[in-house]
N, C-alpha and C. Protein backbone atom coordinates (compact mmCIF):
# COMPACT_ATOMS: atom_id res chain seq x y z
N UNK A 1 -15.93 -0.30 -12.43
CA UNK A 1 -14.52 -0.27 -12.08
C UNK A 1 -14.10 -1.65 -11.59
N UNK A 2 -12.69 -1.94 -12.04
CA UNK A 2 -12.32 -3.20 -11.22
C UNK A 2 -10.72 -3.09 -11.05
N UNK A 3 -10.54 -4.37 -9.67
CA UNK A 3 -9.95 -3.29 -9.25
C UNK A 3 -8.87 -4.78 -8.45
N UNK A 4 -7.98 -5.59 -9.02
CA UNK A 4 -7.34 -7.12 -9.22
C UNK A 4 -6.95 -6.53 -7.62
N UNK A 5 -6.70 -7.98 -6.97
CA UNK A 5 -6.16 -8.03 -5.72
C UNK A 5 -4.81 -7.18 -5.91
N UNK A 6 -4.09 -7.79 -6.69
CA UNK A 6 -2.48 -7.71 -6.89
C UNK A 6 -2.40 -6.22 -7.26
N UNK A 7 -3.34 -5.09 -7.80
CA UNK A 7 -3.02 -3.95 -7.65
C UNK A 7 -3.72 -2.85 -6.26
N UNK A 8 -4.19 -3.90 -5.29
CA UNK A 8 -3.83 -3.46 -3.85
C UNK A 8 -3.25 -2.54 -3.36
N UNK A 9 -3.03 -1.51 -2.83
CA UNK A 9 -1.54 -1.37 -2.02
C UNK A 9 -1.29 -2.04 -0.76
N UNK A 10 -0.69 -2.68 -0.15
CA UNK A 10 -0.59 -3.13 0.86
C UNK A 10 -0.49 -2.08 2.00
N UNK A 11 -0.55 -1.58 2.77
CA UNK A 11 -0.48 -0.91 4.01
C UNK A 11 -0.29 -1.43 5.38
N UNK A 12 0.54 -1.49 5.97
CA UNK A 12 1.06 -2.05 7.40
C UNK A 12 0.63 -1.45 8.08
N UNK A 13 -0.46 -1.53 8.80
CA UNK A 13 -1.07 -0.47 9.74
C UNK A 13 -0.22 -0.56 11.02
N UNK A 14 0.06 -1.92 11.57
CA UNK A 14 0.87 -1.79 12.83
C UNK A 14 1.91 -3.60 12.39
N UNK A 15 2.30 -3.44 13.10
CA UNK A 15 3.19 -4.51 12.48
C UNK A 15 2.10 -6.26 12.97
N UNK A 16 2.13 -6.74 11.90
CA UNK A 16 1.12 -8.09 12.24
C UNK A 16 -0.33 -7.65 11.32
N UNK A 17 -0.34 -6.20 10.81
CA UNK A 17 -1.86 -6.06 10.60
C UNK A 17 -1.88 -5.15 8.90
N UNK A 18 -2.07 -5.82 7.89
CA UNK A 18 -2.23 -5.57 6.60
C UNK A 18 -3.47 -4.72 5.90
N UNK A 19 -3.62 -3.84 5.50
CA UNK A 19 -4.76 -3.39 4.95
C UNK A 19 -4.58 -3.13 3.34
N UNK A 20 -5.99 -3.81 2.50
CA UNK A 20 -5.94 -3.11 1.18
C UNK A 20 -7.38 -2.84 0.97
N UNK A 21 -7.32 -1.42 0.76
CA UNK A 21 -8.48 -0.78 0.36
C UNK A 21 -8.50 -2.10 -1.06
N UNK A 22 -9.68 -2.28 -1.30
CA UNK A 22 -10.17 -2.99 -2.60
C UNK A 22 -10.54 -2.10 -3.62
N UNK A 23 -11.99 -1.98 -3.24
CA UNK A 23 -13.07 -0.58 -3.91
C UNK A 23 -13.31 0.03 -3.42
N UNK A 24 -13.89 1.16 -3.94
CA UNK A 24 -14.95 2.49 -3.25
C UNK A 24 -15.62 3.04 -4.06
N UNK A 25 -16.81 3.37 -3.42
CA UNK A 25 -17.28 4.57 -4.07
C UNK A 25 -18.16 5.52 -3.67
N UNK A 26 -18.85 6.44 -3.63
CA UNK A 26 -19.36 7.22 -2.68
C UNK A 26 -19.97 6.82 -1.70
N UNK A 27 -20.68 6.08 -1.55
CA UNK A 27 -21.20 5.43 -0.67
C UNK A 27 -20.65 4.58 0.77
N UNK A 28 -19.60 3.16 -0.22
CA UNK A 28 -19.41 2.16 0.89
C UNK A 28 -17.98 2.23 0.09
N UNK A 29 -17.23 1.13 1.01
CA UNK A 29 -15.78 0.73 0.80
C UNK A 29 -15.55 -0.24 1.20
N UNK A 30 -14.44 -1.16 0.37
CA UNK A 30 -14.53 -2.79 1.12
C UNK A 30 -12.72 -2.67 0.96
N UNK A 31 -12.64 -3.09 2.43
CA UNK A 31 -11.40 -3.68 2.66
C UNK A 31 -10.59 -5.04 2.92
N UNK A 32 -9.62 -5.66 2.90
CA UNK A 32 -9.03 -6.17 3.55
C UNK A 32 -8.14 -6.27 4.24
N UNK A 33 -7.80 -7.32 5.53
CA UNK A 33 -6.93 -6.92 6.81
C UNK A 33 -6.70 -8.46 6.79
N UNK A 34 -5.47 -8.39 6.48
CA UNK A 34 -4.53 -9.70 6.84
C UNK A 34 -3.90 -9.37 7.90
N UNK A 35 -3.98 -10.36 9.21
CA UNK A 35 -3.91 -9.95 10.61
C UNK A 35 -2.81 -11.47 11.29
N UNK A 36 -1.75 -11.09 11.83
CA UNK A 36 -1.42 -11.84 12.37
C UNK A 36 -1.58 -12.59 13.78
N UNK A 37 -1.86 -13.64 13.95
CA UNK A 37 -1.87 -14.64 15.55
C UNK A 37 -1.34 -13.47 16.36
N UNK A 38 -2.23 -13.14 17.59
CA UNK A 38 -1.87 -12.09 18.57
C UNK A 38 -2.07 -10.43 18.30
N UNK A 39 -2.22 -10.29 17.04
CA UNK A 39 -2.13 -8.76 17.19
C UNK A 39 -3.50 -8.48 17.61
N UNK A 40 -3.84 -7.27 18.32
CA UNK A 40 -4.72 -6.37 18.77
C UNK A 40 -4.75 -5.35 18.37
N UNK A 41 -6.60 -5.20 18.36
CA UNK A 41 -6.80 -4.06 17.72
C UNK A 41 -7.98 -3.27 18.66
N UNK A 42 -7.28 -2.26 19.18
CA UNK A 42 -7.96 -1.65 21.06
C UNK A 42 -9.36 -1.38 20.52
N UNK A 43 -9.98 -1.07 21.73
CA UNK A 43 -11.57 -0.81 21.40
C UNK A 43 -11.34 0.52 20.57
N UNK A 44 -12.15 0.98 19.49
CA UNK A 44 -12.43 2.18 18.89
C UNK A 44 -14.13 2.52 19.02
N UNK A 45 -14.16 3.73 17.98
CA UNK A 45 -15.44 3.84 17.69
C UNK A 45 -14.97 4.91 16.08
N UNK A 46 -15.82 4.96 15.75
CA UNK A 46 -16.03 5.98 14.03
C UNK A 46 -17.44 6.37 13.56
N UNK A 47 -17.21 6.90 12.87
CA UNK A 47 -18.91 7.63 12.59
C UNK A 47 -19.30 6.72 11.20
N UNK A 48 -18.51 5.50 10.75
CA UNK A 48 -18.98 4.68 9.30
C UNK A 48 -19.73 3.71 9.87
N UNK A 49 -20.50 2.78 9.32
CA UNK A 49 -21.24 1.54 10.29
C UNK A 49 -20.24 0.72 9.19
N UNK A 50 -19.85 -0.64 10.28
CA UNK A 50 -18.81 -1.23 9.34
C UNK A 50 -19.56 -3.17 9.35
N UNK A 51 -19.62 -3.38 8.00
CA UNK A 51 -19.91 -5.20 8.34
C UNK A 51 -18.61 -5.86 7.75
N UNK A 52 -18.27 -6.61 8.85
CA UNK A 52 -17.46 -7.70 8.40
C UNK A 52 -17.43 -8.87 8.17
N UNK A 53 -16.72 -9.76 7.29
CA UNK A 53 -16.71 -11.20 6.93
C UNK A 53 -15.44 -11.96 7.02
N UNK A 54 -15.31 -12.81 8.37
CA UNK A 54 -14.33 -13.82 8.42
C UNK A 54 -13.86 -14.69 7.22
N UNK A 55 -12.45 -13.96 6.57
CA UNK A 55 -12.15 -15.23 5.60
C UNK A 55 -11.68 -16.45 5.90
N UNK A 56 -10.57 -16.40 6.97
CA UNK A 56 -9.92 -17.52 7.11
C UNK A 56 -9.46 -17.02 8.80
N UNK A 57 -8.69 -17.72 9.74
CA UNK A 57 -8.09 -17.74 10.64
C UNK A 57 -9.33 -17.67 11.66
N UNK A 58 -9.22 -17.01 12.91
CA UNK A 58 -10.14 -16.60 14.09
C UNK A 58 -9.97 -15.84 14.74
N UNK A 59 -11.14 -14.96 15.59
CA UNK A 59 -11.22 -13.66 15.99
C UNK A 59 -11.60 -13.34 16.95
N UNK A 60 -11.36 -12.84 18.24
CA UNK A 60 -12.28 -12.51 18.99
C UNK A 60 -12.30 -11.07 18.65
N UNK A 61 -14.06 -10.94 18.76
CA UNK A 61 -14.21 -9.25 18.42
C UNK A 61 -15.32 -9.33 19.22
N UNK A 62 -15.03 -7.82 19.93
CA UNK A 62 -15.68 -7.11 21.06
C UNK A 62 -16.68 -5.89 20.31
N UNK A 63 -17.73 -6.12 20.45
CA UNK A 63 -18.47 -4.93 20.01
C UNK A 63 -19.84 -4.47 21.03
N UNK A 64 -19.92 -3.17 21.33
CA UNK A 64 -20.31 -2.94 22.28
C UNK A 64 -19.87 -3.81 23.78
N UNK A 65 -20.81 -4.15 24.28
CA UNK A 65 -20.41 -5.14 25.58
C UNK A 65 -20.69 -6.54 25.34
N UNK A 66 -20.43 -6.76 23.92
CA UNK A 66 -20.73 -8.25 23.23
C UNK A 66 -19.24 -8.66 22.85
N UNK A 67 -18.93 -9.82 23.54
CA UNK A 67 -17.82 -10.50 22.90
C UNK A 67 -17.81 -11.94 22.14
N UNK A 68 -17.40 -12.10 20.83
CA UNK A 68 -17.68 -13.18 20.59
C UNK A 68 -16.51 -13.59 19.11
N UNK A 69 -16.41 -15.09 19.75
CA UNK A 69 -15.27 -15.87 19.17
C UNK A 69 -15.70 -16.37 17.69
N UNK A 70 -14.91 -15.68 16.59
CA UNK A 70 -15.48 -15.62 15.09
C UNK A 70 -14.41 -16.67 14.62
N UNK A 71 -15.36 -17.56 13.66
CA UNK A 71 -14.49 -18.47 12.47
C UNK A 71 -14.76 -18.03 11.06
N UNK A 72 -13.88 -19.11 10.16
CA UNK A 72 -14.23 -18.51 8.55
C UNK A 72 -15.64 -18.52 8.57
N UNK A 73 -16.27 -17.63 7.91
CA UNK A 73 -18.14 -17.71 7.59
C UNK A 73 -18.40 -16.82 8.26
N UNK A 74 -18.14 -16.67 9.45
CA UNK A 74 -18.66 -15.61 10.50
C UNK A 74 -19.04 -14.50 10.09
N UNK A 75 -19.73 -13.67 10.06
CA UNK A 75 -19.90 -11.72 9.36
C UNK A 75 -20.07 -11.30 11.08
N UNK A 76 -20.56 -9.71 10.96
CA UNK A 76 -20.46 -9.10 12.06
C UNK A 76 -20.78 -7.40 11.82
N UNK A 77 -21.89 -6.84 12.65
CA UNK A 77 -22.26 -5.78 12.27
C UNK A 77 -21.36 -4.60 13.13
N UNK A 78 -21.09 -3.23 12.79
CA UNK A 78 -21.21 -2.41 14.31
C UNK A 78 -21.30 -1.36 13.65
N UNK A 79 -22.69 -1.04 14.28
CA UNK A 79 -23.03 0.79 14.32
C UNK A 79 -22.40 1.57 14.33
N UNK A 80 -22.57 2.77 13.40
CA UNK A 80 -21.26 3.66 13.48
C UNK A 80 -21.78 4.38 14.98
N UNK A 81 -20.81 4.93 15.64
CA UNK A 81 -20.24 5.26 16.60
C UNK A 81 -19.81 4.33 17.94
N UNK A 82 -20.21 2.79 17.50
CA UNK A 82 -20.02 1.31 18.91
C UNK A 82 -19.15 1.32 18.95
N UNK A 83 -18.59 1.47 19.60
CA UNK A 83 -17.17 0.76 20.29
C UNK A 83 -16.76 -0.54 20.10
N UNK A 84 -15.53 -1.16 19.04
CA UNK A 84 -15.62 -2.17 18.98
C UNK A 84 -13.94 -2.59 18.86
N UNK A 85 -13.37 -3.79 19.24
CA UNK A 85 -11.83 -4.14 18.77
C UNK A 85 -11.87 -5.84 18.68
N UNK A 86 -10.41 -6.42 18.32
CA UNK A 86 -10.39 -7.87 17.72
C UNK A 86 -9.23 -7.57 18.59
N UNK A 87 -9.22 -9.62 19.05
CA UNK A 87 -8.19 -10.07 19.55
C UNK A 87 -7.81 -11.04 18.41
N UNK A 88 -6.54 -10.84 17.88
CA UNK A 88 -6.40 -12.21 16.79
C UNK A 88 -5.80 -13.70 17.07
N UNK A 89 -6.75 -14.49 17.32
CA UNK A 89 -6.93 -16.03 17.44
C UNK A 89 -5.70 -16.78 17.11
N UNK A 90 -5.96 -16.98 15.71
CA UNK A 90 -5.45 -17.47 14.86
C UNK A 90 -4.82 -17.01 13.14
N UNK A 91 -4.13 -16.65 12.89
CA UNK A 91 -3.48 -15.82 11.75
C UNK A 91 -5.16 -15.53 10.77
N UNK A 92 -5.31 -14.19 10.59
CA UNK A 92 -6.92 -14.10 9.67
C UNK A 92 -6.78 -13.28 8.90
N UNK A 93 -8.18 -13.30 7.97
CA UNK A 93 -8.25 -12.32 7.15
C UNK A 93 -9.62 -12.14 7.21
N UNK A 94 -9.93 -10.64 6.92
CA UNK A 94 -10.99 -10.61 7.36
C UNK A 94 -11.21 -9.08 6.37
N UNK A 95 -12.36 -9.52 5.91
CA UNK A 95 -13.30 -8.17 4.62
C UNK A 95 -13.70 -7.44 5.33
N UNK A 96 -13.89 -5.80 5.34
CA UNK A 96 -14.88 -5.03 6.22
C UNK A 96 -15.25 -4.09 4.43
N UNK A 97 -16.62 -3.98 5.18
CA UNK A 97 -17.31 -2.96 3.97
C UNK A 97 -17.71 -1.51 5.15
N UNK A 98 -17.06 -0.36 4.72
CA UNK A 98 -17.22 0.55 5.58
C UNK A 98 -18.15 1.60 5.09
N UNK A 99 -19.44 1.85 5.54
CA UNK A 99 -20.24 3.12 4.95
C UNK A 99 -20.19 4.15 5.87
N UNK A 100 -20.34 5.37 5.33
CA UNK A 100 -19.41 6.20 3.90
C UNK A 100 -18.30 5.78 4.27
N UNK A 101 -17.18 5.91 3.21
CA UNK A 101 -16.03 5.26 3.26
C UNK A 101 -15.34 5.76 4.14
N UNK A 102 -14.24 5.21 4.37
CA UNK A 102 -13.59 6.51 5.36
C UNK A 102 -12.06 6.90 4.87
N UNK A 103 -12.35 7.91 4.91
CA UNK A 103 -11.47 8.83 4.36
C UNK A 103 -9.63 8.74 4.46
N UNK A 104 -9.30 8.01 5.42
CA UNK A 104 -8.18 8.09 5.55
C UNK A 104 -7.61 6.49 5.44
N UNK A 105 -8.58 5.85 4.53
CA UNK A 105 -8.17 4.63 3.97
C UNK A 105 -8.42 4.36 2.40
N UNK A 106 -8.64 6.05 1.80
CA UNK A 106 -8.89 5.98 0.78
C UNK A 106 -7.39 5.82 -0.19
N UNK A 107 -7.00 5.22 -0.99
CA UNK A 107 -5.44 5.70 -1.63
C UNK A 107 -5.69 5.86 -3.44
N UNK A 108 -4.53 6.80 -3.36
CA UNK A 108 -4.62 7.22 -4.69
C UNK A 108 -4.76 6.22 -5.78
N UNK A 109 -5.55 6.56 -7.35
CA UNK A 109 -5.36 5.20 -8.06
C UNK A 109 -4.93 6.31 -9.19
């Protein structure tokens, strides 16, 4: 399957914070989150283990009782059920691959 940026859907999760499911498939799911300077994203937790990869901008992301200041290159693990959130730095984008996918970021194709 493939699957062009440009047929994305864009999704505004909160205002400043972009999501496009990419792919999926039973297994894992890769997203992206175009995030604006300042927005926050509160501590959570979920039952997927999620890795992420800094594309561009900067991040502070809190996972477990670990905080640490991410640039482009950066990746980043968190166990499904850790508690984890981002302070946004500098305007970013940032890939997450979520296993098993999660369900309420799946969209119709």
């Amino acid at each position: 399957m493939l699957l062009r940026h440009s047929e994305a859907l864009p999704v505004e999760v909160v205002p400043g914070l972009v999501r496009r499911t990419l792919a999926e498939g039973k297994a894992m799911m890769i997203c992206e989150f175009s995030l604006d300077e300042g927005v926050k994203i509160p501590m959570h937790s979920h039952p997927h283990e999620q890795v992420g990869y800094v594309v561009s901008g900067s991040i502070r992301m809190t996972i477990g009782e670990s905080t640490f200041e991410m640039n482009p290159g950066d990746s980043y693990f968190a166990r499904a059920g850790v508690p984890h959130g981002v302070v946004v730095l500098h305007r970013a984008v940032v890939v997450d691959t979520f296993s098993p996918p999660r369900e309420d970021y799946r969209v119709p194709r």
